[in-house]
N, C-alpha and C. Protein backbone atom coordinates (compact mmCIF):
# COMPACT_ATOMS: atom_id res chain seq x y z
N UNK A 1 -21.41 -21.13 -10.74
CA UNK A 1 -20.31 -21.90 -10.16
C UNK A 1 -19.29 -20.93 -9.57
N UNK A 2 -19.02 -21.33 -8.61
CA UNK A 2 -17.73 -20.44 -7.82
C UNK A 2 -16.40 -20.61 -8.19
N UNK A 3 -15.38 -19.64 -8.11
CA UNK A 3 -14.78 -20.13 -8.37
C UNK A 3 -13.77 -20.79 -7.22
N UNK A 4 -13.94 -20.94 -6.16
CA UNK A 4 -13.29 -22.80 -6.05
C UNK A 4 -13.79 -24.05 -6.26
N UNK A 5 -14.44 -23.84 -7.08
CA UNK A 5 -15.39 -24.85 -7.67
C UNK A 5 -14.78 -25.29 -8.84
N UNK A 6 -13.85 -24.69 -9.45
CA UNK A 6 -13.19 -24.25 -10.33
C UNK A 6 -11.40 -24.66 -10.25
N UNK A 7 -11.37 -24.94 -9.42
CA UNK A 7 -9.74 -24.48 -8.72
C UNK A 7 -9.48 -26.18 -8.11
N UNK A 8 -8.45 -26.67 -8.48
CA UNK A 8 -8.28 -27.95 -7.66
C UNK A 8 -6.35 -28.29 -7.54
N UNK A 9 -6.02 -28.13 -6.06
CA UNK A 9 -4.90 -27.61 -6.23
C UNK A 9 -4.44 -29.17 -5.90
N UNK A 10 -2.80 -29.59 -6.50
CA UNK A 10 -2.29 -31.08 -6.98
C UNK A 10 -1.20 -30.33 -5.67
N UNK A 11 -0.88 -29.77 -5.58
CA UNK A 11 0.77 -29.36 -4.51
C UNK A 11 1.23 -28.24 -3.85
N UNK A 12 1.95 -27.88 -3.32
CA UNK A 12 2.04 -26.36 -2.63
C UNK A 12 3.34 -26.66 -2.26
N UNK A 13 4.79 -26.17 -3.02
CA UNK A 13 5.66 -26.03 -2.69
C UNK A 13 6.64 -24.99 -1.83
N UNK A 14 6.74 -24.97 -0.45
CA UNK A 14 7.62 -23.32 -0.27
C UNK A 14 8.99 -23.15 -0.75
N UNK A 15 9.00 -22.19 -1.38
CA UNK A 15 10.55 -22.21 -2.07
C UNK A 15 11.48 -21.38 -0.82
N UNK A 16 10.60 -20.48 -0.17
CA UNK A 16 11.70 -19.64 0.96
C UNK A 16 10.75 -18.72 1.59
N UNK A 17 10.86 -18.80 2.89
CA UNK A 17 10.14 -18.16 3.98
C UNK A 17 11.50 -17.27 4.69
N UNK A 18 12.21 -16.72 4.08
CA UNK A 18 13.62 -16.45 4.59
C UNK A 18 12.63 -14.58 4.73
N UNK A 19 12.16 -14.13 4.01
CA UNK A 19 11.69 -12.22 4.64
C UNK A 19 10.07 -12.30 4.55
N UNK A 20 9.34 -12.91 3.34
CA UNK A 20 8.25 -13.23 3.69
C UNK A 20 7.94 -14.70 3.15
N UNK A 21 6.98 -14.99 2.52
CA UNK A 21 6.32 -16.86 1.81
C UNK A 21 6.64 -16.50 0.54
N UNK A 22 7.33 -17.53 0.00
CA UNK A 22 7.20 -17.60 -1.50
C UNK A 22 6.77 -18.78 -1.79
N UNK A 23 5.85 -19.36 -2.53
CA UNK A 23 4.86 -20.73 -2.48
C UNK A 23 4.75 -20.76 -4.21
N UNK A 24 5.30 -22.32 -4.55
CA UNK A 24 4.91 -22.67 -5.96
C UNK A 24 3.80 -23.78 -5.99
N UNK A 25 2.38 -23.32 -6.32
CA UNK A 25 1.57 -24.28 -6.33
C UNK A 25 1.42 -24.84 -7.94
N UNK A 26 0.89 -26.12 -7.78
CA UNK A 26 0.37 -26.61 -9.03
C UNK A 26 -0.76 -27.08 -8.71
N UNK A 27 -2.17 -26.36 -9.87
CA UNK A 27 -3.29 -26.48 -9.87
C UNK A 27 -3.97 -27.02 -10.74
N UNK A 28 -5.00 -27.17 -11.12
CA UNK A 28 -6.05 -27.14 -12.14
C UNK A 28 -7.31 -26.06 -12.08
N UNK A 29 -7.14 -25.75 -13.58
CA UNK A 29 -8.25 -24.46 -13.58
C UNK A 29 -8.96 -25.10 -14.69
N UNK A 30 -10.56 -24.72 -14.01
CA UNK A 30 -11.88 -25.44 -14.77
C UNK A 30 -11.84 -23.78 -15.92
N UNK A 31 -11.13 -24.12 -17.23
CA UNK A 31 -11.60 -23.15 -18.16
C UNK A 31 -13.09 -22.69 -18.25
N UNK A 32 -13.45 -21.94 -19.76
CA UNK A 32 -14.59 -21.42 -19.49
C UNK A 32 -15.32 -21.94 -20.67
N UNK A 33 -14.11 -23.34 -21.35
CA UNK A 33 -14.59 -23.95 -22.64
C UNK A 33 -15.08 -25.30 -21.56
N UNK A 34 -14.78 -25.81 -20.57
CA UNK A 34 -15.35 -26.48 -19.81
C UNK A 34 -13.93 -27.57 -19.88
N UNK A 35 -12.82 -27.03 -20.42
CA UNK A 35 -11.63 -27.96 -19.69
C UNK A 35 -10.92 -27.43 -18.70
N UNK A 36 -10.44 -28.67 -18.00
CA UNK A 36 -9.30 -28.62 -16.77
C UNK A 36 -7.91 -28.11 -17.88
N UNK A 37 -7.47 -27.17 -17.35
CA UNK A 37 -5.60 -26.93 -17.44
C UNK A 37 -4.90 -26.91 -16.20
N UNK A 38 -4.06 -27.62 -16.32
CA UNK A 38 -2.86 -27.64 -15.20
C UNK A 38 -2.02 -26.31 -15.42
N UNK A 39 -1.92 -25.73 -14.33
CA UNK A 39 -1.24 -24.60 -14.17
C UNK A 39 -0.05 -24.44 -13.06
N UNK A 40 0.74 -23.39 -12.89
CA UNK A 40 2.04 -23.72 -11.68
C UNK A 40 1.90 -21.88 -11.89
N UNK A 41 2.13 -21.87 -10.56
CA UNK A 41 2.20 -20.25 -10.11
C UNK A 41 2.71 -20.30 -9.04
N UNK A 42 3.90 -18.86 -8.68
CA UNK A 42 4.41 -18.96 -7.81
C UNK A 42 3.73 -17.64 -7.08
N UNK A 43 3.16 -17.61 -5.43
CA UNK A 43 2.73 -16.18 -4.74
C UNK A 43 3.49 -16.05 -3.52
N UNK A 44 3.54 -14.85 -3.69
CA UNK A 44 4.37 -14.23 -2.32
C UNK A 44 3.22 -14.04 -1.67
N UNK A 45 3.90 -14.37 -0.37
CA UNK A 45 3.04 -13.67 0.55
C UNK A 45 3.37 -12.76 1.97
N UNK A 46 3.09 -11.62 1.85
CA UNK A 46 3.91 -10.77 3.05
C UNK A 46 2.58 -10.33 3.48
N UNK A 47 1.30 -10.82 4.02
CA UNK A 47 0.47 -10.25 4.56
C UNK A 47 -0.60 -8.96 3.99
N UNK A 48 -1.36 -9.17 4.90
CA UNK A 48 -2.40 -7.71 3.86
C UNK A 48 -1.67 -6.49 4.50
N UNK A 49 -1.75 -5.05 3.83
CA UNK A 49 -1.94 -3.72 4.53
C UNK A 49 -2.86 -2.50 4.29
N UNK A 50 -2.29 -1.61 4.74
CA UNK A 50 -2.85 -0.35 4.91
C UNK A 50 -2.18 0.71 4.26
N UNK A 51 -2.85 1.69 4.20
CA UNK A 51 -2.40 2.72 3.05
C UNK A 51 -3.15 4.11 3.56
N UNK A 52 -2.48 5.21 3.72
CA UNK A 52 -3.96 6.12 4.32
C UNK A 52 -3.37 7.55 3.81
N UNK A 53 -3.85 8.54 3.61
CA UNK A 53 -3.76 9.83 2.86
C UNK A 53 -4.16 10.89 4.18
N UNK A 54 -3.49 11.71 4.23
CA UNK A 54 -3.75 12.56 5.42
C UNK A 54 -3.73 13.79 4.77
N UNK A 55 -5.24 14.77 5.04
CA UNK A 55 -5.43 15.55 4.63
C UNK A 55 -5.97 16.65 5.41
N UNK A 56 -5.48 17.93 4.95
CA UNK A 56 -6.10 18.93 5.78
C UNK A 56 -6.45 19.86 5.05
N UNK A 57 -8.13 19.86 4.79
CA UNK A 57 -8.80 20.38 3.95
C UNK A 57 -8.92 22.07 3.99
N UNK A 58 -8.72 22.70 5.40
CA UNK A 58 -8.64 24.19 4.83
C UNK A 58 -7.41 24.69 4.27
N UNK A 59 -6.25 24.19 4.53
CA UNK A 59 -5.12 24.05 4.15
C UNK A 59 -4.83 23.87 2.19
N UNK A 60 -5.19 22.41 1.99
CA UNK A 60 -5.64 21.83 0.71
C UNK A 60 -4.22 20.87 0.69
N UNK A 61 -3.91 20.66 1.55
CA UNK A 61 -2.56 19.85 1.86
C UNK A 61 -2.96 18.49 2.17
N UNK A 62 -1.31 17.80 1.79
CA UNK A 62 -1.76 16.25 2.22
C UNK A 62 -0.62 15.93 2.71
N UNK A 63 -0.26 14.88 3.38
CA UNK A 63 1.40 14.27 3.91
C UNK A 63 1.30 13.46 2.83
N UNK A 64 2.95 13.19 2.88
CA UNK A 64 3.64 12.10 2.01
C UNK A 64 5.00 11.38 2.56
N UNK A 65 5.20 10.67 2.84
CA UNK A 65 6.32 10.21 3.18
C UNK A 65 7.64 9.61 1.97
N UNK A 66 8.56 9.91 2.47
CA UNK A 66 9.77 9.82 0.79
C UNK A 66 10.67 8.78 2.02
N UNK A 67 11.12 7.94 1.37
CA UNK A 67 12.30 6.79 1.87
C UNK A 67 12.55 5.64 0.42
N UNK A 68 13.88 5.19 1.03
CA UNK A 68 14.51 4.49 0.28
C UNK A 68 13.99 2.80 0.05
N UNK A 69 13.73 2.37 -1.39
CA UNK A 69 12.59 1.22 -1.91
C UNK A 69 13.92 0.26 -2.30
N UNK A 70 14.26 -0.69 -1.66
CA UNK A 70 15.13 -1.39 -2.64
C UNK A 70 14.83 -2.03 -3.96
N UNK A 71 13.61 -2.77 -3.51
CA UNK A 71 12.86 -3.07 -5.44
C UNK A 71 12.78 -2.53 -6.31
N UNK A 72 12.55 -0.82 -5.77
CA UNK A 72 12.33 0.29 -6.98
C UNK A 72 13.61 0.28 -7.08
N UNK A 73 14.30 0.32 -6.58
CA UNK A 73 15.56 0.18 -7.09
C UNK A 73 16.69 -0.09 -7.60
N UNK A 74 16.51 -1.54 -7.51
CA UNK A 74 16.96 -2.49 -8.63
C UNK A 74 16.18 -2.76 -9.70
N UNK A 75 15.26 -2.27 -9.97
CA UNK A 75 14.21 -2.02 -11.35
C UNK A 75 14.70 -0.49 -11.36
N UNK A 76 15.87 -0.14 -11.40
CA UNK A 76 16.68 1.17 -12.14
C UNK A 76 15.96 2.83 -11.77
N UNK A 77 15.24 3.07 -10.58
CA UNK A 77 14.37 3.85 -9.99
C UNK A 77 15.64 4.08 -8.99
N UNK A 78 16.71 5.57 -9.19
CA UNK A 78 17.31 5.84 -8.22
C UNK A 78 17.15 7.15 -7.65
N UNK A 79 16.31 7.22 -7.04
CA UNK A 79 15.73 8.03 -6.16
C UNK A 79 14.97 7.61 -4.68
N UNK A 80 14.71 8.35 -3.92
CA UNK A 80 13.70 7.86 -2.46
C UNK A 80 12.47 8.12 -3.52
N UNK A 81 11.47 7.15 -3.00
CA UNK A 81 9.77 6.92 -3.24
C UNK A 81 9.22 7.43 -2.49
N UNK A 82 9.16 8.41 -2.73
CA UNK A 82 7.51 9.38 -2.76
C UNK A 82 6.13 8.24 -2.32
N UNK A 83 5.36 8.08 -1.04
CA UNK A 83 4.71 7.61 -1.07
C UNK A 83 3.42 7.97 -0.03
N UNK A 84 2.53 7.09 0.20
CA UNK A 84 1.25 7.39 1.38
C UNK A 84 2.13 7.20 2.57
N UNK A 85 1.71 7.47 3.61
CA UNK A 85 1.85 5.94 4.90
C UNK A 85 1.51 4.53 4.71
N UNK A 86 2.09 3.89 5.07
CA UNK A 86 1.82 2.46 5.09
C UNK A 86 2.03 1.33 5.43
N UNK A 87 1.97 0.39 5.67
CA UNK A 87 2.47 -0.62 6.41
C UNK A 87 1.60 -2.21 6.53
N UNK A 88 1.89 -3.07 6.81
CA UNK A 88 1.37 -4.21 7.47
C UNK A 88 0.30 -4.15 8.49
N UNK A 89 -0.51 -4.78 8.48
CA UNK A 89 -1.45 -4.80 9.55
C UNK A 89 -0.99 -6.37 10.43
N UNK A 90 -0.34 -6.84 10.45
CA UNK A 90 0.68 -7.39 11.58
C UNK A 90 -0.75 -8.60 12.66
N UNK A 91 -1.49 -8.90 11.97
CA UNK A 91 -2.74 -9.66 12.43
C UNK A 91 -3.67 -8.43 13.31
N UNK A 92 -3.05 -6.78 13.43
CA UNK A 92 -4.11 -6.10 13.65
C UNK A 92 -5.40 -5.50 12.89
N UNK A 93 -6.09 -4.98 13.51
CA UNK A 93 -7.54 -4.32 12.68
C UNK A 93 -6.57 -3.26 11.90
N UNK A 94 -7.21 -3.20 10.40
CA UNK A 94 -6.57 -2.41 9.65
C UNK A 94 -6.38 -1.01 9.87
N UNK A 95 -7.79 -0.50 10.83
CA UNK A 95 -7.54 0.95 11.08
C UNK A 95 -6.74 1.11 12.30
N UNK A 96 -6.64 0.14 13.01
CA UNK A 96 -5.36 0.23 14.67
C UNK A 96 -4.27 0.50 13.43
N UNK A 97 -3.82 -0.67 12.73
CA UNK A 97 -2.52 -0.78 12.22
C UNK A 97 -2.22 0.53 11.41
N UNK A 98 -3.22 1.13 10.54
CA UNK A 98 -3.13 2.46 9.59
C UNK A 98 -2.34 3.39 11.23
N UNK A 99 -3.08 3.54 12.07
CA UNK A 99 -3.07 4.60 13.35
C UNK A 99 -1.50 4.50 13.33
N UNK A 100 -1.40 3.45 13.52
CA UNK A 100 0.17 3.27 14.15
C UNK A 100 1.28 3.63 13.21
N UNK A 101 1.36 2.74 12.15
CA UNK A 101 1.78 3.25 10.69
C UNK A 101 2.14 4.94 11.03
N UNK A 102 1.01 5.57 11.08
CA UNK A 102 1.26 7.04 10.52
C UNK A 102 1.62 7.71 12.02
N UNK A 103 1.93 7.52 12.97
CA UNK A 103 2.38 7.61 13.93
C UNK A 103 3.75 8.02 14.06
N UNK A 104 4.34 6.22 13.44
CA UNK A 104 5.37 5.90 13.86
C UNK A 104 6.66 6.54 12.58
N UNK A 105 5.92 6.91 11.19
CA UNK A 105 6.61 7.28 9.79
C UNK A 105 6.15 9.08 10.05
N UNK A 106 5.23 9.35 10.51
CA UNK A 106 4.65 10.78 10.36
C UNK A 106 5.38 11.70 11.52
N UNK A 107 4.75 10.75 12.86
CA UNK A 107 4.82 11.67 13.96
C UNK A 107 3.64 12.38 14.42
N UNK A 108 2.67 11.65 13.44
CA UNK A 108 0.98 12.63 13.99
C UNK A 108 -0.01 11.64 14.20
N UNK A 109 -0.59 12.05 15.30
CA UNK A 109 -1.33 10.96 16.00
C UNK A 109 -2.81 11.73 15.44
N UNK A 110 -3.87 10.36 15.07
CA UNK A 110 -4.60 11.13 14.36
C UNK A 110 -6.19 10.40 15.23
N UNK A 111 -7.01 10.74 14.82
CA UNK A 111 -8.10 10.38 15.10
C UNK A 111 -8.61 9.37 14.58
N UNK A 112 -9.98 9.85 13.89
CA UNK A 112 -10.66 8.76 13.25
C UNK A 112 -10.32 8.63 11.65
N UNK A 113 -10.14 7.71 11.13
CA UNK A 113 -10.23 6.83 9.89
C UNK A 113 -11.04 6.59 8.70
N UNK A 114 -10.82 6.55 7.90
CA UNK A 114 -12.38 6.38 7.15
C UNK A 114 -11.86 5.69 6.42
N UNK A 115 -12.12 4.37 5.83
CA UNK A 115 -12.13 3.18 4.52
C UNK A 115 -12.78 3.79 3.48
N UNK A 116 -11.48 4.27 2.36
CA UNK A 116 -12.74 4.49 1.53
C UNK A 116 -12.86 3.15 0.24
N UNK A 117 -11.40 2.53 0.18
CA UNK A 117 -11.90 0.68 -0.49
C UNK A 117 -10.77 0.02 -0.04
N UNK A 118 -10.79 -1.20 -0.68
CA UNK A 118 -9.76 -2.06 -0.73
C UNK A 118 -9.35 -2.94 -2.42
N UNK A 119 -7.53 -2.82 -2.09
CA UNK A 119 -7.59 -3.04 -3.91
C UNK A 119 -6.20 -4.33 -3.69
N UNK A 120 -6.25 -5.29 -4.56
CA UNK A 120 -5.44 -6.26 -4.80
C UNK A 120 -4.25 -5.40 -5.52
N UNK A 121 -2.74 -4.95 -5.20
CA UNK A 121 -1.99 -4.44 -6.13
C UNK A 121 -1.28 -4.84 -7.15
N UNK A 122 -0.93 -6.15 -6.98
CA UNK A 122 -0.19 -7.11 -8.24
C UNK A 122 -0.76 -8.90 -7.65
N UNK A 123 -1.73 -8.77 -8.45
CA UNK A 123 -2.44 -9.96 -8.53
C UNK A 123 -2.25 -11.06 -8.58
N UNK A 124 -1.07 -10.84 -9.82
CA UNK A 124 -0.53 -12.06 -10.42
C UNK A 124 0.37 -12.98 -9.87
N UNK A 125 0.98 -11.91 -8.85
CA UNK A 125 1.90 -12.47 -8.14
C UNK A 125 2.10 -12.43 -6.79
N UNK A 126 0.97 -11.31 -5.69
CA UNK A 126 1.63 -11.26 -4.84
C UNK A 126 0.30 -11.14 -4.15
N UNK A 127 -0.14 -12.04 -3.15
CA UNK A 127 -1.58 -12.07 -1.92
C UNK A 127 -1.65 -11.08 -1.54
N UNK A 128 -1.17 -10.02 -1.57
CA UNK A 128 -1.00 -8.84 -0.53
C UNK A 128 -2.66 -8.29 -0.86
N UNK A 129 -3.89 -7.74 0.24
CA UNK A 129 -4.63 -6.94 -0.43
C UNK A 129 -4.21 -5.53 0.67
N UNK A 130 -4.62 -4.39 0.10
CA UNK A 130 -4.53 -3.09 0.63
C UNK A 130 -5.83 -2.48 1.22
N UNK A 131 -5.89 -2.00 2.57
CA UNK A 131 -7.01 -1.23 2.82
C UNK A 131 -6.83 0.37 2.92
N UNK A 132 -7.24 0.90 2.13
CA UNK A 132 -7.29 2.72 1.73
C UNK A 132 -7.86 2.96 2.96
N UNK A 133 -7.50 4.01 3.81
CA UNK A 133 -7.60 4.97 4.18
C UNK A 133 -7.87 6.75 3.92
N UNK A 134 -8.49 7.23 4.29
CA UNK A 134 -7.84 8.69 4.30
C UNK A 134 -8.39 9.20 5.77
N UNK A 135 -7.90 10.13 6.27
CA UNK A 135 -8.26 11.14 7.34
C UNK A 135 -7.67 12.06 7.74
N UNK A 136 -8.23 13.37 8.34
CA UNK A 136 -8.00 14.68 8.19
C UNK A 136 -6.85 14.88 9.48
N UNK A 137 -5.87 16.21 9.20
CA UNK A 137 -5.02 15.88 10.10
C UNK A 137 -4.70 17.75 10.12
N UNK A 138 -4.11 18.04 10.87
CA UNK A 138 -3.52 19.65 11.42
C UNK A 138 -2.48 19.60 11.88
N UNK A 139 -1.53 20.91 11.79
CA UNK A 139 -0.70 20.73 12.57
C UNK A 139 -0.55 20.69 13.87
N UNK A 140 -1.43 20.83 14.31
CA UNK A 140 -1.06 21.02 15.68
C UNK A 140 -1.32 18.92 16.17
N UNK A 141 -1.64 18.47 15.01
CA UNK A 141 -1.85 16.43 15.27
C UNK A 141 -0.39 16.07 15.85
N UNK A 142 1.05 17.17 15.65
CA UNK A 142 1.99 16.37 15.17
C UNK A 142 2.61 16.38 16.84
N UNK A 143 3.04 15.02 16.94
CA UNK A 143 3.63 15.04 18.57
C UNK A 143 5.05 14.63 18.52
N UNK A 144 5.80 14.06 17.56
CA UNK A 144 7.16 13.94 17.43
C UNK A 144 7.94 13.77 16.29
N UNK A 145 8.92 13.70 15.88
CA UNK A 145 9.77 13.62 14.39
C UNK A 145 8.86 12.35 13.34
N UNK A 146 8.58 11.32 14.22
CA UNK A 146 8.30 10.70 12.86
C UNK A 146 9.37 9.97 12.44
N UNK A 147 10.01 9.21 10.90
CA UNK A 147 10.73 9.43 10.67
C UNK A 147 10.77 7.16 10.24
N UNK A 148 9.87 6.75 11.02
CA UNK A 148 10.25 5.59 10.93
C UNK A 148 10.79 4.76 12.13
N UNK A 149 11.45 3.25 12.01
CA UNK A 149 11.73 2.55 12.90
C UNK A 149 13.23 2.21 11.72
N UNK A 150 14.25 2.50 12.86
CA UNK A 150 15.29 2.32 12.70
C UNK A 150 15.54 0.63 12.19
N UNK A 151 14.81 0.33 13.78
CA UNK A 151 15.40 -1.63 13.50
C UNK A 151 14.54 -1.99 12.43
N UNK A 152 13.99 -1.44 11.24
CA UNK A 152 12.99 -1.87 10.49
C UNK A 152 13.90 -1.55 9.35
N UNK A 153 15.04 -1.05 9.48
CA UNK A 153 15.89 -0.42 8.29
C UNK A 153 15.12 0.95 7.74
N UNK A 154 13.53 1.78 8.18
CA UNK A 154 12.99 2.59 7.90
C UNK A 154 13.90 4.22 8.14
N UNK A 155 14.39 4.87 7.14
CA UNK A 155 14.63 6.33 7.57
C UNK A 155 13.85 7.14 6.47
N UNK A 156 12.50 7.66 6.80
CA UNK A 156 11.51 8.67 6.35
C UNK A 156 11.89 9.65 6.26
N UNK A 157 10.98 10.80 5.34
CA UNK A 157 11.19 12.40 5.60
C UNK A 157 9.78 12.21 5.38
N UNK A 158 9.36 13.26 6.10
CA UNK A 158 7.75 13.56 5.57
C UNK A 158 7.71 14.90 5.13
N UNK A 159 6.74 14.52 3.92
CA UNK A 159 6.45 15.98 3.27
C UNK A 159 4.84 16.40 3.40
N UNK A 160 4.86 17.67 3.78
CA UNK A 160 3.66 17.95 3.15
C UNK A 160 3.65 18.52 2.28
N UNK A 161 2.24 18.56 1.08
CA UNK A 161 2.35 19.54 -0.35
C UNK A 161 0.94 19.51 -0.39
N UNK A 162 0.45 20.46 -1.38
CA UNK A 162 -0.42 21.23 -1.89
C UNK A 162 -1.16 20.31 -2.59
N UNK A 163 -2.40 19.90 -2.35
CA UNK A 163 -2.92 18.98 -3.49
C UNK A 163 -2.56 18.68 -4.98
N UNK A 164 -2.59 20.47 -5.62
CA UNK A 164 -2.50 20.36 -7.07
C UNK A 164 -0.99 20.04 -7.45
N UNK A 165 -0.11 20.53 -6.48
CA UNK A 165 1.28 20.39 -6.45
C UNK A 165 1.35 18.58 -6.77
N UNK A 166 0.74 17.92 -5.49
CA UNK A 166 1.34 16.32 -5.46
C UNK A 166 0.22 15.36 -7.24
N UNK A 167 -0.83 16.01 -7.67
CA UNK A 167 -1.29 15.80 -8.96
C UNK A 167 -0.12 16.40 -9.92
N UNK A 168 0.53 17.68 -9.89
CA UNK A 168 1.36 17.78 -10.88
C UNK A 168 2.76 16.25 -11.23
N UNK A 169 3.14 16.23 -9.42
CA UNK A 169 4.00 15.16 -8.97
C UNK A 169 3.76 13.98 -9.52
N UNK A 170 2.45 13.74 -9.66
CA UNK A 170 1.87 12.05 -10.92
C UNK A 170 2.05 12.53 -11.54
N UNK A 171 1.97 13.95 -12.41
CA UNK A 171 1.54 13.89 -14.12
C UNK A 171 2.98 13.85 -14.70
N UNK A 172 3.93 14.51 -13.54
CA UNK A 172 5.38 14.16 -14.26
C UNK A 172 6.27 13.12 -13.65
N UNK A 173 5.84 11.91 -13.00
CA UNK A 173 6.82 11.06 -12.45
C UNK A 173 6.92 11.18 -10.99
N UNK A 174 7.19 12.10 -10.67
CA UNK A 174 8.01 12.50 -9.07
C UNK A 174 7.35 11.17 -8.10
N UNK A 175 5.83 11.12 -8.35
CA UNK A 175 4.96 10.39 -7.64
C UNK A 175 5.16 9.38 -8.18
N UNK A 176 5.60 8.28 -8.40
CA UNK A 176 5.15 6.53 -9.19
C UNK A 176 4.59 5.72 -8.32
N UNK A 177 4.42 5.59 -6.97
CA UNK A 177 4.02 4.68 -6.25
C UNK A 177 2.42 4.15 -6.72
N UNK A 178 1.76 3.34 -7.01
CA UNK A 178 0.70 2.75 -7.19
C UNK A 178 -0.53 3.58 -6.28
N UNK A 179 -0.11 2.79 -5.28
CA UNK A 179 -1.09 3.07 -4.35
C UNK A 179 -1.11 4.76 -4.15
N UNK A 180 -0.12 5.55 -3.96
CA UNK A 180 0.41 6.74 -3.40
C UNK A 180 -1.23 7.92 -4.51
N UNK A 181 -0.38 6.92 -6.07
CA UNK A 181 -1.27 7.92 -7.31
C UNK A 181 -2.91 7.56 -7.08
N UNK A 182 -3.49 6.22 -6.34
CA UNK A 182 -4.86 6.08 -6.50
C UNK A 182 -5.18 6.83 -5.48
N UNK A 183 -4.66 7.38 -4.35
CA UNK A 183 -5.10 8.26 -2.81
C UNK A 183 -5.16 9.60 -3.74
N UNK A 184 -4.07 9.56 -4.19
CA UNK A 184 -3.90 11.22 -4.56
C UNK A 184 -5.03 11.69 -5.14
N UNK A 185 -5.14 10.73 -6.60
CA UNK A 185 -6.47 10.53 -7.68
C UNK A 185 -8.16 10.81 -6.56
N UNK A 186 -8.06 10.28 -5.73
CA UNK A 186 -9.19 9.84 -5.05
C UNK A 186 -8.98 11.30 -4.31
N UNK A 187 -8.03 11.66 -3.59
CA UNK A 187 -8.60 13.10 -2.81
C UNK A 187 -8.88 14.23 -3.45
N UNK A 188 -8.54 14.29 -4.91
CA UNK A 188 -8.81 14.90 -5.90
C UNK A 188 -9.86 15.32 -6.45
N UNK A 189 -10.89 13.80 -6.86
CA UNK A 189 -12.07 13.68 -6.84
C UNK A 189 -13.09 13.84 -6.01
N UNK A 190 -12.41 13.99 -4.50
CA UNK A 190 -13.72 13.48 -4.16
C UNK A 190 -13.31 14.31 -2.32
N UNK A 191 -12.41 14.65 -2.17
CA UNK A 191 -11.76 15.34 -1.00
C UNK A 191 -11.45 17.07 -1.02
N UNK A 192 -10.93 17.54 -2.57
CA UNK A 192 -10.71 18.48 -2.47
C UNK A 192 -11.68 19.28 -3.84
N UNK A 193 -12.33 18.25 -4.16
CA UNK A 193 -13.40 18.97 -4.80
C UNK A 193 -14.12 20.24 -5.01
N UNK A 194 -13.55 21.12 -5.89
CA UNK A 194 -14.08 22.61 -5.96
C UNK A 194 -15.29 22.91 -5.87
């Protein structure tokens, strides 16, 4: 049995479409004792994105971009977030939208792309899914500051660092971003592999 086979939704309330969807549905879920429960959940929805790790393997370097998170921030995180590139894919193909993303926050126009998965980040609450990226980059990729889109409220710094450097950066905090620690984790394993 599938599960919308499973799923039988009674309502779909929007509470506020004011920055992205916030939607309170009430459902029924076919348990796994073989009863219906009525359930109410509320999901945001701000669209799927992209996420991509830029690496330059003779180097052993990666970019990172640091800017100011207001969420992390009222969850008592006062610092800029340390993070990948990233962004919305805006109804584009995820690897156009990654391109642009790291373009427009980096300043380096890059080539080709590689998917290496895709991951749901907070399930419980929020539709968003993410498509991983990584791809290789030099300096000589870089064609202007970077830095972000002003009218987006975006002001970036980009960093580059040392692989083992941005793994030290998870093992003590510096790094918290979700997504930022599974790229890092992943070029680790499997990018900068001794």
């Amino acid at each position: 049995m599938s599960i919308s086979e499973r799923v039988r939704i009674h309502d779909v309330t929007l509470l506020s479409d004011n920055w992205y969807i916030l939607k309170k549905s009430r459902f029924s879920f076919l348990r796994s004792d073989g009863r219906w429960q009525e359930q109410t959940r509320e999901t945001y929805d701000r669209g799927n994105g992209a996420v991509i790790l830029l690496f330059d393997p003779a180097r052993r370097t990666i970019l990172l971009v640091r800017q100011f998170r207001f969420p992390a921030f009222v969850n008592g995180y006062d610092d800029l977030l340390i993070e990948a590139p990233a962004g919305l894919l805006d109804a584009r193909d995820p690897a156009e939208a990654i391109r642009a993303e790291v373009a427009e926050e980096t300043g380096f126009a890059i080539g080709a792309v590689r998917q290496v998965f895709e991951a749901y980040m907070s399930p419980g609450s929020v539709t968003e899914k993410l498509y991983f990226f990584v791809a290789e980059y030099a300096p000589k990729d870089r064609v202007s500051a970077g830095g972000g889109s002003a009218a987006e409220g975006e002001d970036i710094d980009v960093l580059e660092v040392d692989i083992d450097e941005a793994l030290a950066m998870v093992d003590d905090g510096r790094i918290c971003d979700g997504k930022t620690i599974m790229l890092v984790q992943h070029a680790a394993l499997t990018l900068f592999r001794d």
